[in-house]
C-alpha atoms as a PDB file:
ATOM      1  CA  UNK A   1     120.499   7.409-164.560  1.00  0.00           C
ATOM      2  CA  UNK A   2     120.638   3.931-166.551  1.00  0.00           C
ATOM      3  CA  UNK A   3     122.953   1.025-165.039  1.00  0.00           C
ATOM      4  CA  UNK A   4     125.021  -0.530-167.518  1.00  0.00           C
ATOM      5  CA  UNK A   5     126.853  -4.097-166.610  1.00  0.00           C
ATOM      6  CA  UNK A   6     129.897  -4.678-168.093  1.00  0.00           C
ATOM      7  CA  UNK A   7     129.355  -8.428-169.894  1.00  0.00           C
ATOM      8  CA  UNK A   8     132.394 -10.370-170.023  1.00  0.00           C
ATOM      9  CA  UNK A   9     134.459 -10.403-173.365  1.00  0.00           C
ATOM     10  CA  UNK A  10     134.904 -13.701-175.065  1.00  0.00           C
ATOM     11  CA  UNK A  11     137.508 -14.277-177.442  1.00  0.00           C
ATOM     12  CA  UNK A  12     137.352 -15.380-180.619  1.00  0.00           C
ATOM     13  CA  UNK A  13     139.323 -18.454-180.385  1.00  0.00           C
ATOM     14  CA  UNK A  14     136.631 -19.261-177.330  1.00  0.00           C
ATOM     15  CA  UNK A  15     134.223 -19.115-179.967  1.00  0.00           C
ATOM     16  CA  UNK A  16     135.980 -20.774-182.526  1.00  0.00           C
ATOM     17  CA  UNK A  17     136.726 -23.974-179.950  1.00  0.00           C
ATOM     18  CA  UNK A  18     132.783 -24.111-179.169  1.00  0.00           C
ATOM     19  CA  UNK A  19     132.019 -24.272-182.412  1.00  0.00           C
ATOM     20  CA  UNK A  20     134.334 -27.261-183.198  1.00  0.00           C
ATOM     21  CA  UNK A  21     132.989 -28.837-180.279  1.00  0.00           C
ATOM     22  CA  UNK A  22     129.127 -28.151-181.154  1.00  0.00           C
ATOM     23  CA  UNK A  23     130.455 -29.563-184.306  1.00  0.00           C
ATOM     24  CA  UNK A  24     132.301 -32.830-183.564  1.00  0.00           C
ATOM     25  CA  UNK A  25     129.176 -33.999-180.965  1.00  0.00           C
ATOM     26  CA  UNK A  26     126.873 -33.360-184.562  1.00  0.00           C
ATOM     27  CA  UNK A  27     128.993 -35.716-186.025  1.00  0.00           C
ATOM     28  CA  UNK A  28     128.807 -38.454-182.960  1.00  0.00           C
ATOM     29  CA  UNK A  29     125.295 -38.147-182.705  1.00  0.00           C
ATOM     30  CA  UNK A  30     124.587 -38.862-186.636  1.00  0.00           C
ATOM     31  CA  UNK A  31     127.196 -41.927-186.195  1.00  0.00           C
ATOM     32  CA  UNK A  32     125.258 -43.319-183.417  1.00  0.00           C
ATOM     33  CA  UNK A  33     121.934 -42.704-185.183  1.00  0.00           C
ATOM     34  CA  UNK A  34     123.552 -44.687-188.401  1.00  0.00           C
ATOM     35  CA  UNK A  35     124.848 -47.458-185.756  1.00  0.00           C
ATOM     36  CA  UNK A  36     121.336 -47.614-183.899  1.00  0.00           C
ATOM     37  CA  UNK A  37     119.632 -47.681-187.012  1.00  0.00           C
ATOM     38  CA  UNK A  38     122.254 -50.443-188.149  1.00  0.00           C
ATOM     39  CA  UNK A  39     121.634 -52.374-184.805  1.00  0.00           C
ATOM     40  CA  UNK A  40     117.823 -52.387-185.163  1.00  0.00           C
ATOM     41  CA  UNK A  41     117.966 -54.088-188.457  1.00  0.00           C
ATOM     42  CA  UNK A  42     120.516 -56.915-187.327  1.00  0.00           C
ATOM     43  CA  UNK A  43     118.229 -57.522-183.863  1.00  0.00           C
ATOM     44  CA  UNK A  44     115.286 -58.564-186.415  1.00  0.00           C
ATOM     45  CA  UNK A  45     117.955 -60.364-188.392  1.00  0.00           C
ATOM     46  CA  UNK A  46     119.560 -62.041-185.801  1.00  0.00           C
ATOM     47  CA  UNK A  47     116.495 -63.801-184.431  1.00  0.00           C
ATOM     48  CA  UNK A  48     117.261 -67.141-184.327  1.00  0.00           C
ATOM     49  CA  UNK A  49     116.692 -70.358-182.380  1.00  0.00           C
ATOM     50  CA  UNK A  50     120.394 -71.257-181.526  1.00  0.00           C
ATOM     51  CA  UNK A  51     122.102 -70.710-178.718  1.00  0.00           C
ATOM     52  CA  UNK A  52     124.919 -68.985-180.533  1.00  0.00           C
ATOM     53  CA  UNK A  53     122.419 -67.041-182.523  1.00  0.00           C
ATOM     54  CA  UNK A  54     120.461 -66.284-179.396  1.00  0.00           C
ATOM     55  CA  UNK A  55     123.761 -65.012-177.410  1.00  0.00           C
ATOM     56  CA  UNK A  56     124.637 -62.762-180.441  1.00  0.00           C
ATOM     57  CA  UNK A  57     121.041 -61.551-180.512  1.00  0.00           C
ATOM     58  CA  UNK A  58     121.440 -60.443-176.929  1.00  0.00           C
ATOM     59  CA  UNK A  59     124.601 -58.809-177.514  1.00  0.00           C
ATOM     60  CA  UNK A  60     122.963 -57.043-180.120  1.00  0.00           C
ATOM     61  CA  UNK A  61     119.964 -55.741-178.242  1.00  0.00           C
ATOM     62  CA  UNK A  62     122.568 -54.388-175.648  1.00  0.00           C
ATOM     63  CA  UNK A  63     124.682 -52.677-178.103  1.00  0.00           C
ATOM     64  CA  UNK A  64     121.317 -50.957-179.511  1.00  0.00           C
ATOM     65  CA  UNK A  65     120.623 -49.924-175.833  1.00  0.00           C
ATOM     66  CA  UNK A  66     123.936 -48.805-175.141  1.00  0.00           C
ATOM     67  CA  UNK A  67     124.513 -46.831-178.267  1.00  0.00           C
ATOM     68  CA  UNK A  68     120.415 -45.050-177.874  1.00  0.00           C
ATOM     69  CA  UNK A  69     121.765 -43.767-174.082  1.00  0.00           C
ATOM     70  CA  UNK A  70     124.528 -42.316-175.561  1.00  0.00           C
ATOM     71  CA  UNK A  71     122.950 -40.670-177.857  1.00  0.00           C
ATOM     72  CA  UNK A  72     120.770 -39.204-175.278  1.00  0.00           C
ATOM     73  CA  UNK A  73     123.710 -37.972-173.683  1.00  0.00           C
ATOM     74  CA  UNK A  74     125.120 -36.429-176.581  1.00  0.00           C
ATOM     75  CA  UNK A  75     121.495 -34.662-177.260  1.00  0.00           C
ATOM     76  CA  UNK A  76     121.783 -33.738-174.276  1.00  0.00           C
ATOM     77  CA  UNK A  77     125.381 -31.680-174.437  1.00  0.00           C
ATOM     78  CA  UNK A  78     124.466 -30.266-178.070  1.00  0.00           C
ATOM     79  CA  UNK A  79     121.390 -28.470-176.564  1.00  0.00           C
ATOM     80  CA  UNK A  80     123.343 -27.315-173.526  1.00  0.00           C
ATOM     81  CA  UNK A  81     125.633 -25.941-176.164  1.00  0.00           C
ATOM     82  CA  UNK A  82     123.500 -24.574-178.608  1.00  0.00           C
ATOM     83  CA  UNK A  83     122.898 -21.262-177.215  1.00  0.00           C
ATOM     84  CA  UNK A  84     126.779 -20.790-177.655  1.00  0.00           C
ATOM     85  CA  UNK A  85     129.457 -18.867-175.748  1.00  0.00           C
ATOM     86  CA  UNK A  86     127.901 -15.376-174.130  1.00  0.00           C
ATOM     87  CA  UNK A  87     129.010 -13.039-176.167  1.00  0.00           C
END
């Protein structure tokens, strides 16, 4: 005799509310790839020998950190969602 498990039901507004989530962290990640992308241009550009400049070059370098480690996080969460809700 075969053994059958009963999987759990999801509902389609479950489904619906994953996929506007897998959605919206799509959209973060390609705004944070724009803004790191952004950021990497204005660190060359912001080279200077001032103190001012030098300061704002720093702040810049952090901000390009900052924004690539959340973009790992966000790659991060899209793969753990991309398999979707269990059907």
């Amino acid at each position: 005799m075969y053994m059958f498990t009963q999987e759990q039901a999801v509902s389609a507004e479950t489904v619906w509310l994953w996929h506007l989530v897998y959605q919206e962290i799509g959209t973060a990640i390609s705004a944070l790839e724009e803004a790191g992308a952004t950021l990497v241009a204005l660190v060359d550009s912001s080279a200077w020998e001032s103190d001012g400049f030098r300061a704002l070059n720093e702040l810049i370098i952090r901000l390009r950190d900052d924004t690539g480690v959340e973009l790992g996080k966000l790659s991060v969460r899209e793969w753990e969602l991309g398999e979707g809700p269990e059907a």
